[in-house]
N, C-alpha and C. Protein backbone atom coordinates (compact mmCIF):
# COMPACT_ATOMS: atom_id res chain seq x y z
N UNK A 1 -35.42 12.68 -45.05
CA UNK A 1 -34.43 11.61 -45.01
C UNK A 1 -33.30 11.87 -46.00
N UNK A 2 -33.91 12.14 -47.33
CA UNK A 2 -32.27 12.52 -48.41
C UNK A 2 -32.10 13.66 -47.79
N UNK A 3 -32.36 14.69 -47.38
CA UNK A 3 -31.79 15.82 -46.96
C UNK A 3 -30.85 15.93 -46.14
N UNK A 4 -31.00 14.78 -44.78
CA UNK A 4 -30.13 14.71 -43.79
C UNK A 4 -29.15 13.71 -44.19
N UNK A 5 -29.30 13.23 -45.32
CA UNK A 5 -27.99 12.22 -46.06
C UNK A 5 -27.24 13.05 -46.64
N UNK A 6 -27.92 14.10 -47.53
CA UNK A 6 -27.04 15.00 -47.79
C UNK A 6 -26.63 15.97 -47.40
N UNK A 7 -27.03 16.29 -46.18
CA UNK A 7 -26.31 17.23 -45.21
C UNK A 7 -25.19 16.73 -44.46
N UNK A 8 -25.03 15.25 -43.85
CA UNK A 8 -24.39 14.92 -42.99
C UNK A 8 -23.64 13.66 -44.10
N UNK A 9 -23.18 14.14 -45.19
CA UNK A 9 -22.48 13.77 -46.44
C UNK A 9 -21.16 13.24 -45.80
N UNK A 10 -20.29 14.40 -45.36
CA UNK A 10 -19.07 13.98 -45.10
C UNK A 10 -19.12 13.22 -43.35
N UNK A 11 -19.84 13.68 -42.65
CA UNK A 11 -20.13 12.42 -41.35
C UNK A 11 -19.80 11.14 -42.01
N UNK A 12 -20.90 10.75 -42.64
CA UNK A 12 -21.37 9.39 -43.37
C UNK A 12 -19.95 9.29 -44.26
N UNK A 13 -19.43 10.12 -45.12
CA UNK A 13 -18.23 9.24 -45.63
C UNK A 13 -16.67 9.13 -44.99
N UNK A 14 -17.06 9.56 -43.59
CA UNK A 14 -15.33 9.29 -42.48
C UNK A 14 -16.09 7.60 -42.17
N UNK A 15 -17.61 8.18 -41.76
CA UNK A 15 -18.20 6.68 -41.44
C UNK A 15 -18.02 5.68 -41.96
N UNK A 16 -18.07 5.64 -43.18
CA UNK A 16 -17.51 4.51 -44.38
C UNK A 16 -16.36 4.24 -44.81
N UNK A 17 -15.77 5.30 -44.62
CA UNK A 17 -14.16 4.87 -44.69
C UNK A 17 -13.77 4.26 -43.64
N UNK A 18 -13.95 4.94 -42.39
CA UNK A 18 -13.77 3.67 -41.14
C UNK A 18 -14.54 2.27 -41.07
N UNK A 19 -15.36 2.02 -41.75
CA UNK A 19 -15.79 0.95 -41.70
C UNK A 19 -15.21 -0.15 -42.62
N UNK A 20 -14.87 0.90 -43.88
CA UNK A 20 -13.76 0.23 -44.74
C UNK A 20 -12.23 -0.41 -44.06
N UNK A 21 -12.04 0.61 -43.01
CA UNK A 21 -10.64 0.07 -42.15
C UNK A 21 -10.99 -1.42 -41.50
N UNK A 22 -12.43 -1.01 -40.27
CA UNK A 22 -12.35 -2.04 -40.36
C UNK A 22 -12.97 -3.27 -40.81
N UNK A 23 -13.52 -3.47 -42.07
CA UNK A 23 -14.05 -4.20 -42.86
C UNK A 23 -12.63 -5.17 -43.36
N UNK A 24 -11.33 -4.61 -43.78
CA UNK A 24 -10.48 -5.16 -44.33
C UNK A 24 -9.64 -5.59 -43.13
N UNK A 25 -9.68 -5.01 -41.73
CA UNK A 25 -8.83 -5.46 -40.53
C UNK A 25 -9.67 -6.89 -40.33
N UNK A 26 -10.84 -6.97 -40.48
CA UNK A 26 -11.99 -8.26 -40.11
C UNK A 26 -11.16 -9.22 -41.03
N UNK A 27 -11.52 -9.24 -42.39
CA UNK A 27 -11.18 -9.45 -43.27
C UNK A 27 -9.41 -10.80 -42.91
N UNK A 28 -8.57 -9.53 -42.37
CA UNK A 28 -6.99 -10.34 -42.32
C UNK A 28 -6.83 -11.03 -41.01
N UNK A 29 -7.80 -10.93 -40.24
CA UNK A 29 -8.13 -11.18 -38.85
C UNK A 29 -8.56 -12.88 -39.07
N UNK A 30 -9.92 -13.28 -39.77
CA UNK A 30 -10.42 -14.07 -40.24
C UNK A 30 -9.53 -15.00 -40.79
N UNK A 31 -8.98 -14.54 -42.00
CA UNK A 31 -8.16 -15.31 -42.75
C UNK A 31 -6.79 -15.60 -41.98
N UNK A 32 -6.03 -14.88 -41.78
CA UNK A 32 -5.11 -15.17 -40.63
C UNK A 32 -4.91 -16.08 -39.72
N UNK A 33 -5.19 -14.85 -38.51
CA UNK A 33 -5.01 -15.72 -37.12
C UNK A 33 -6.19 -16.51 -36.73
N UNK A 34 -7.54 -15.90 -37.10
CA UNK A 34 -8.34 -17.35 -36.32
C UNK A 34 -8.39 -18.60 -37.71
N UNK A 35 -8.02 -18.32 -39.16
CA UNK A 35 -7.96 -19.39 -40.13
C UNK A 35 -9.52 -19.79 -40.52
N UNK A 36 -10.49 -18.43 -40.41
CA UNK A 36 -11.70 -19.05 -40.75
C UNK A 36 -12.20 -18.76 -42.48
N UNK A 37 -11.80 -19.65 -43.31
CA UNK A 37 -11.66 -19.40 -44.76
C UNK A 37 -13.18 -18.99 -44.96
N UNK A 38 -13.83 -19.56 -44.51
CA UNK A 38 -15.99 -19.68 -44.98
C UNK A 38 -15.93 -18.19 -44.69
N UNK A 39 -15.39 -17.67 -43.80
CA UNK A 39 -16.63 -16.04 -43.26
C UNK A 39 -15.86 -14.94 -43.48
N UNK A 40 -14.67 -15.71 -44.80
CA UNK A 40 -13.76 -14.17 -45.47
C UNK A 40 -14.78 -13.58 -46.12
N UNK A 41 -15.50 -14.11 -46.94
CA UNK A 41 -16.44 -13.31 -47.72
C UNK A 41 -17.18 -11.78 -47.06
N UNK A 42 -17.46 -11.94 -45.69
CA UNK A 42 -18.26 -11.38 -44.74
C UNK A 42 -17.93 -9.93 -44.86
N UNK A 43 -16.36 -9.55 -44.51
CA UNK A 43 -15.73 -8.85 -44.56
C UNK A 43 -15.93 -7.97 -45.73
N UNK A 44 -15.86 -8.95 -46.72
CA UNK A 44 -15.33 -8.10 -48.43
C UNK A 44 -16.78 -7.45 -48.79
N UNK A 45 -17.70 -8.23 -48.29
CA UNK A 45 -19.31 -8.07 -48.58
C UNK A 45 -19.02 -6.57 -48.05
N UNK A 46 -18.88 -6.30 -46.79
CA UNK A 46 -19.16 -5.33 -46.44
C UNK A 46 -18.14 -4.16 -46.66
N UNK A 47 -16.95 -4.26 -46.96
CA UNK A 47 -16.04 -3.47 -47.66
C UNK A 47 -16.86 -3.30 -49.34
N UNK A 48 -17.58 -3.86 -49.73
CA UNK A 48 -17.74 -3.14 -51.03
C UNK A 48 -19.12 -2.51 -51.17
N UNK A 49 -20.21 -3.19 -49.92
CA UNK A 49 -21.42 -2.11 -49.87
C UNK A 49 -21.43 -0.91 -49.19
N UNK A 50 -19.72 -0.98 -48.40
CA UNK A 50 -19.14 0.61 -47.80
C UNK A 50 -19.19 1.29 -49.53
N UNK A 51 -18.61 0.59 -50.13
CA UNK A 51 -17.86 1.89 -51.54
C UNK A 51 -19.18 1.90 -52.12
N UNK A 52 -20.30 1.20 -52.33
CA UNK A 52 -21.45 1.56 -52.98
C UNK A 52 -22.14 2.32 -52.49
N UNK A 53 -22.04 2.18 -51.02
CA UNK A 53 -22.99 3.78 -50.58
C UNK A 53 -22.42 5.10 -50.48
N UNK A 54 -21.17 5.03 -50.60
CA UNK A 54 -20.40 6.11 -51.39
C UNK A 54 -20.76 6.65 -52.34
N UNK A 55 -20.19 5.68 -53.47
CA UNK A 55 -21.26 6.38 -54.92
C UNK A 55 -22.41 6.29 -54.61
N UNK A 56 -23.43 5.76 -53.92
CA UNK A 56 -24.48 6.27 -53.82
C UNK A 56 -24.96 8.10 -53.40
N UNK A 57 -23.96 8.24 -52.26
CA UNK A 57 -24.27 9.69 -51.41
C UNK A 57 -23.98 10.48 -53.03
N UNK A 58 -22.82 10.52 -53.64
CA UNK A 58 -22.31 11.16 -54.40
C UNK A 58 -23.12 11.55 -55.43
N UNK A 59 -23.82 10.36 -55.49
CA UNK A 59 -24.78 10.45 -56.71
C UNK A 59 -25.96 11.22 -56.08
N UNK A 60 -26.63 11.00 -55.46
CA UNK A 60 -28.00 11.57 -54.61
C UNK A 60 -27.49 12.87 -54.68
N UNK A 61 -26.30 13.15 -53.95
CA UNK A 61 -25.81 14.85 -53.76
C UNK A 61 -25.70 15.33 -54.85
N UNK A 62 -25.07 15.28 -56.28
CA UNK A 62 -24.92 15.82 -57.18
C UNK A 62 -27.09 15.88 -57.95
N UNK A 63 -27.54 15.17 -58.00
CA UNK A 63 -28.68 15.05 -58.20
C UNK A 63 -29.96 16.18 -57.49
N UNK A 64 -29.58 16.34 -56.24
CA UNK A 64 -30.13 17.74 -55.43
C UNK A 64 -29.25 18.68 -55.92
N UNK A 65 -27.81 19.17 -55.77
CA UNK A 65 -27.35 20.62 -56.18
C UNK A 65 -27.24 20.58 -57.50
N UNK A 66 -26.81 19.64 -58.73
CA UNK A 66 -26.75 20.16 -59.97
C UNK A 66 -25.00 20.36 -60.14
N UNK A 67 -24.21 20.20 -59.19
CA UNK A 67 -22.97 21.00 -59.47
C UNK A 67 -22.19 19.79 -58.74
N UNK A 68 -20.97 20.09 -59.47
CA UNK A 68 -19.84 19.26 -59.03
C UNK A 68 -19.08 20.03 -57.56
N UNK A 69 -19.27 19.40 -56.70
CA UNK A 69 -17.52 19.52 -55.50
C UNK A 69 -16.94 19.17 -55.32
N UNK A 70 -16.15 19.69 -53.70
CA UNK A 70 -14.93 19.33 -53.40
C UNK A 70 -15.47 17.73 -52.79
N UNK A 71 -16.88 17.32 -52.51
CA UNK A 71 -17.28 16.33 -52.25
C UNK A 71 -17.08 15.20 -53.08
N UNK A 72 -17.70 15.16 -54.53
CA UNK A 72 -17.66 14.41 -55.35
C UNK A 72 -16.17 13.88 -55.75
N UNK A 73 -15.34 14.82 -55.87
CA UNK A 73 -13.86 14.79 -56.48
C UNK A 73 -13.28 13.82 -55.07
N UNK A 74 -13.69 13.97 -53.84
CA UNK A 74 -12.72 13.54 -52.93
C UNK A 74 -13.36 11.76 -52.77
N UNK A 75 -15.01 11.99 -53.27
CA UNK A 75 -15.19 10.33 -53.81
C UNK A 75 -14.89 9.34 -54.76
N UNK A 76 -14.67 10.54 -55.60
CA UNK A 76 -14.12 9.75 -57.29
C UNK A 76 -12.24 9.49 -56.81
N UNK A 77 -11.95 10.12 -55.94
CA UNK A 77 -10.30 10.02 -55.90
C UNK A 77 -10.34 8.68 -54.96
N UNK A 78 -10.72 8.85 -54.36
CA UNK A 78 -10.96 7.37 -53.29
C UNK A 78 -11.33 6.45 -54.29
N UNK A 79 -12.43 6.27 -54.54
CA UNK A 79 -12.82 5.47 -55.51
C UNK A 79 -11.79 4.88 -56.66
N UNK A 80 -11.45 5.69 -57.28
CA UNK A 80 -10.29 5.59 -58.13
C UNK A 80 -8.94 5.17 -57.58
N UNK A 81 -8.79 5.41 -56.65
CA UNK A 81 -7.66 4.50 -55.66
C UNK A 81 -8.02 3.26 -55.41
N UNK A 82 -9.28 2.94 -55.01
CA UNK A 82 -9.36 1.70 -54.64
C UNK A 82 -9.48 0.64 -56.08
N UNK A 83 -9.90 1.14 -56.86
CA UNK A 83 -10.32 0.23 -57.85
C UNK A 83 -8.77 0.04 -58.89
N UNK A 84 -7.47 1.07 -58.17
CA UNK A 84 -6.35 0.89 -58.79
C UNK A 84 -5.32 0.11 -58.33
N UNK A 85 -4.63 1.11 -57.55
CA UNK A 85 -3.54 1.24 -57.13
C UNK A 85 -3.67 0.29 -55.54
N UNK A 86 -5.01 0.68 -55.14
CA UNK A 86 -5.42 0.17 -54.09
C UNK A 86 -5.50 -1.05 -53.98
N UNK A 87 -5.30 -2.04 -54.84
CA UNK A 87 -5.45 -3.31 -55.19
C UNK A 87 -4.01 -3.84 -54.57
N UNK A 88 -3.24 -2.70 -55.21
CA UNK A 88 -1.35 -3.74 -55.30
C UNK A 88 -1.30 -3.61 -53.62
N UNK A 89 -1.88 -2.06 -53.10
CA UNK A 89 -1.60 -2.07 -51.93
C UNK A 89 -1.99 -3.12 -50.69
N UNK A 90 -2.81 -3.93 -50.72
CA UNK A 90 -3.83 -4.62 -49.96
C UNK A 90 -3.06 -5.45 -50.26
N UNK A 91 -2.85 -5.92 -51.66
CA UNK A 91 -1.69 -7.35 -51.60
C UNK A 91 -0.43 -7.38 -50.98
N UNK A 92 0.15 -6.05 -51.10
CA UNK A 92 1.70 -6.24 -50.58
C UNK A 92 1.11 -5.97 -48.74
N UNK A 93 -0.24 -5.67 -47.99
CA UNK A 93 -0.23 -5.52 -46.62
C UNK A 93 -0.69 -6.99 -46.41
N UNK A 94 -1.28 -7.90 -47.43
CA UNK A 94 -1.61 -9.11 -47.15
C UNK A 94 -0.64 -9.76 -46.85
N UNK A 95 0.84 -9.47 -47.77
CA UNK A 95 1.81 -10.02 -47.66
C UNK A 95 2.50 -9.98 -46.47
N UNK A 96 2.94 -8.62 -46.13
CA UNK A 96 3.18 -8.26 -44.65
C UNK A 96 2.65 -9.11 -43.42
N UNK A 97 0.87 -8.89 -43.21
CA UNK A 97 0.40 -9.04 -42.50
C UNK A 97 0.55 -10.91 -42.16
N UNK A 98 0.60 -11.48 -43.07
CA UNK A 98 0.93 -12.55 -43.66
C UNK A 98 1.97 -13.36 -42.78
N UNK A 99 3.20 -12.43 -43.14
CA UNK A 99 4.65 -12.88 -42.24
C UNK A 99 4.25 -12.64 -41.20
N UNK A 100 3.41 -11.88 -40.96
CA UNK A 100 3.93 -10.98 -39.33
C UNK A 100 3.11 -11.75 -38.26
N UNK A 101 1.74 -12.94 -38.87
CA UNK A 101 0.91 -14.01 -37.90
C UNK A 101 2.01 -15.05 -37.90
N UNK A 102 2.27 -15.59 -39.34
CA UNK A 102 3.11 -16.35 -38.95
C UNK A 102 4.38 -16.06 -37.97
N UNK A 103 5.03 -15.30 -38.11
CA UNK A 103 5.90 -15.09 -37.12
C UNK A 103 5.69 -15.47 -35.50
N UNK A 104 4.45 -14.50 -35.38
CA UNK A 104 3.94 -14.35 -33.66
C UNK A 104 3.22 -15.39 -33.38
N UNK A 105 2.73 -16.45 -34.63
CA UNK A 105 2.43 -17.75 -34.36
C UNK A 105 3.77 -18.91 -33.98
N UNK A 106 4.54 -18.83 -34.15
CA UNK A 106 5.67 -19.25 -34.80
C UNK A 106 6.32 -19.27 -33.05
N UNK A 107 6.18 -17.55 -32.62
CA UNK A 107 6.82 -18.02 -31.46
C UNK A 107 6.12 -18.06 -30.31
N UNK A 108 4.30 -18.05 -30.37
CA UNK A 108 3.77 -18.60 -29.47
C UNK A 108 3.80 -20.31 -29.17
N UNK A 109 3.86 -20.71 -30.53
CA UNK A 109 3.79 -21.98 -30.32
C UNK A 109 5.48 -22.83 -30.07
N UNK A 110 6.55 -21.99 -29.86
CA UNK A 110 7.59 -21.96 -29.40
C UNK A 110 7.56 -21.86 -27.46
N UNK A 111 6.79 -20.99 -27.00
CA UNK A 111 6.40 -20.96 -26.06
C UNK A 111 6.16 -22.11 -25.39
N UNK A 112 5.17 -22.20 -25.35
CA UNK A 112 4.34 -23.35 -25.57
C UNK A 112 4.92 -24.92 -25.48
N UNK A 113 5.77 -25.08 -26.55
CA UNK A 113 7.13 -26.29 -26.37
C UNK A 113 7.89 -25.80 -25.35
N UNK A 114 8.21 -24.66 -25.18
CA UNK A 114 9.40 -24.40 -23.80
C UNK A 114 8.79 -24.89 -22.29
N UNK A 115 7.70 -24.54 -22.49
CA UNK A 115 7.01 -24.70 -21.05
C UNK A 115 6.14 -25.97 -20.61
């Protein structure tokens, strides 16, 4: 079982990064357009036990070879993005994403009065 975790290392971390995509698409989906405040949590839950089984693989893998890679470095850089820079970014797409329901809310329910 650790063997085939750490063989199929980078499988498992496109896997988690896509799940990270859409963990945070759930996430603006929720809060957004359907307005369900209770089951934002749901999302974030699972956007951050994506990044823990990250450092988890990372850790397990370095623990069998003994040696640092191009593996570890490309988790610590992710990692280190998210816990930075990655922060401002999510706010200014919250912001975006933000205008951009209201908007297409804005002129469905324009619709809607026309007809």
């Amino acid at each position: 079982m650790i063997d085939s975790i750490v063989h199929y290392k980078w499988l498992l971390f496109i896997t988690s990064e896509l799940l990270c995509f859409l963990a945070i698409s759930l996430f603006f989906i929720c809060r957004y357009w359907w307005n369900f405040q209770r089951m934002m949590f749901i999302p974030l839950i699972l956007l951050l036990l994506s990044e823990i089984w990250l450092l988890a693989i990372a850790i397990l893998d370095y623990k069998i070879n003994q040696t640092i890679n191009w593996f570890h470095i490309v988790i610590f850089c992710f990692l280190l993005y998210g816990v930075t820079i990655g922060k401002k970014d999510i706010k200014d797409l919250d912001r975006r994403i933000y205008r951009k329901v209201r908007s297409l809310k804005a002129k469905r329910d324009q619709k809607r009065l026309s007809s």
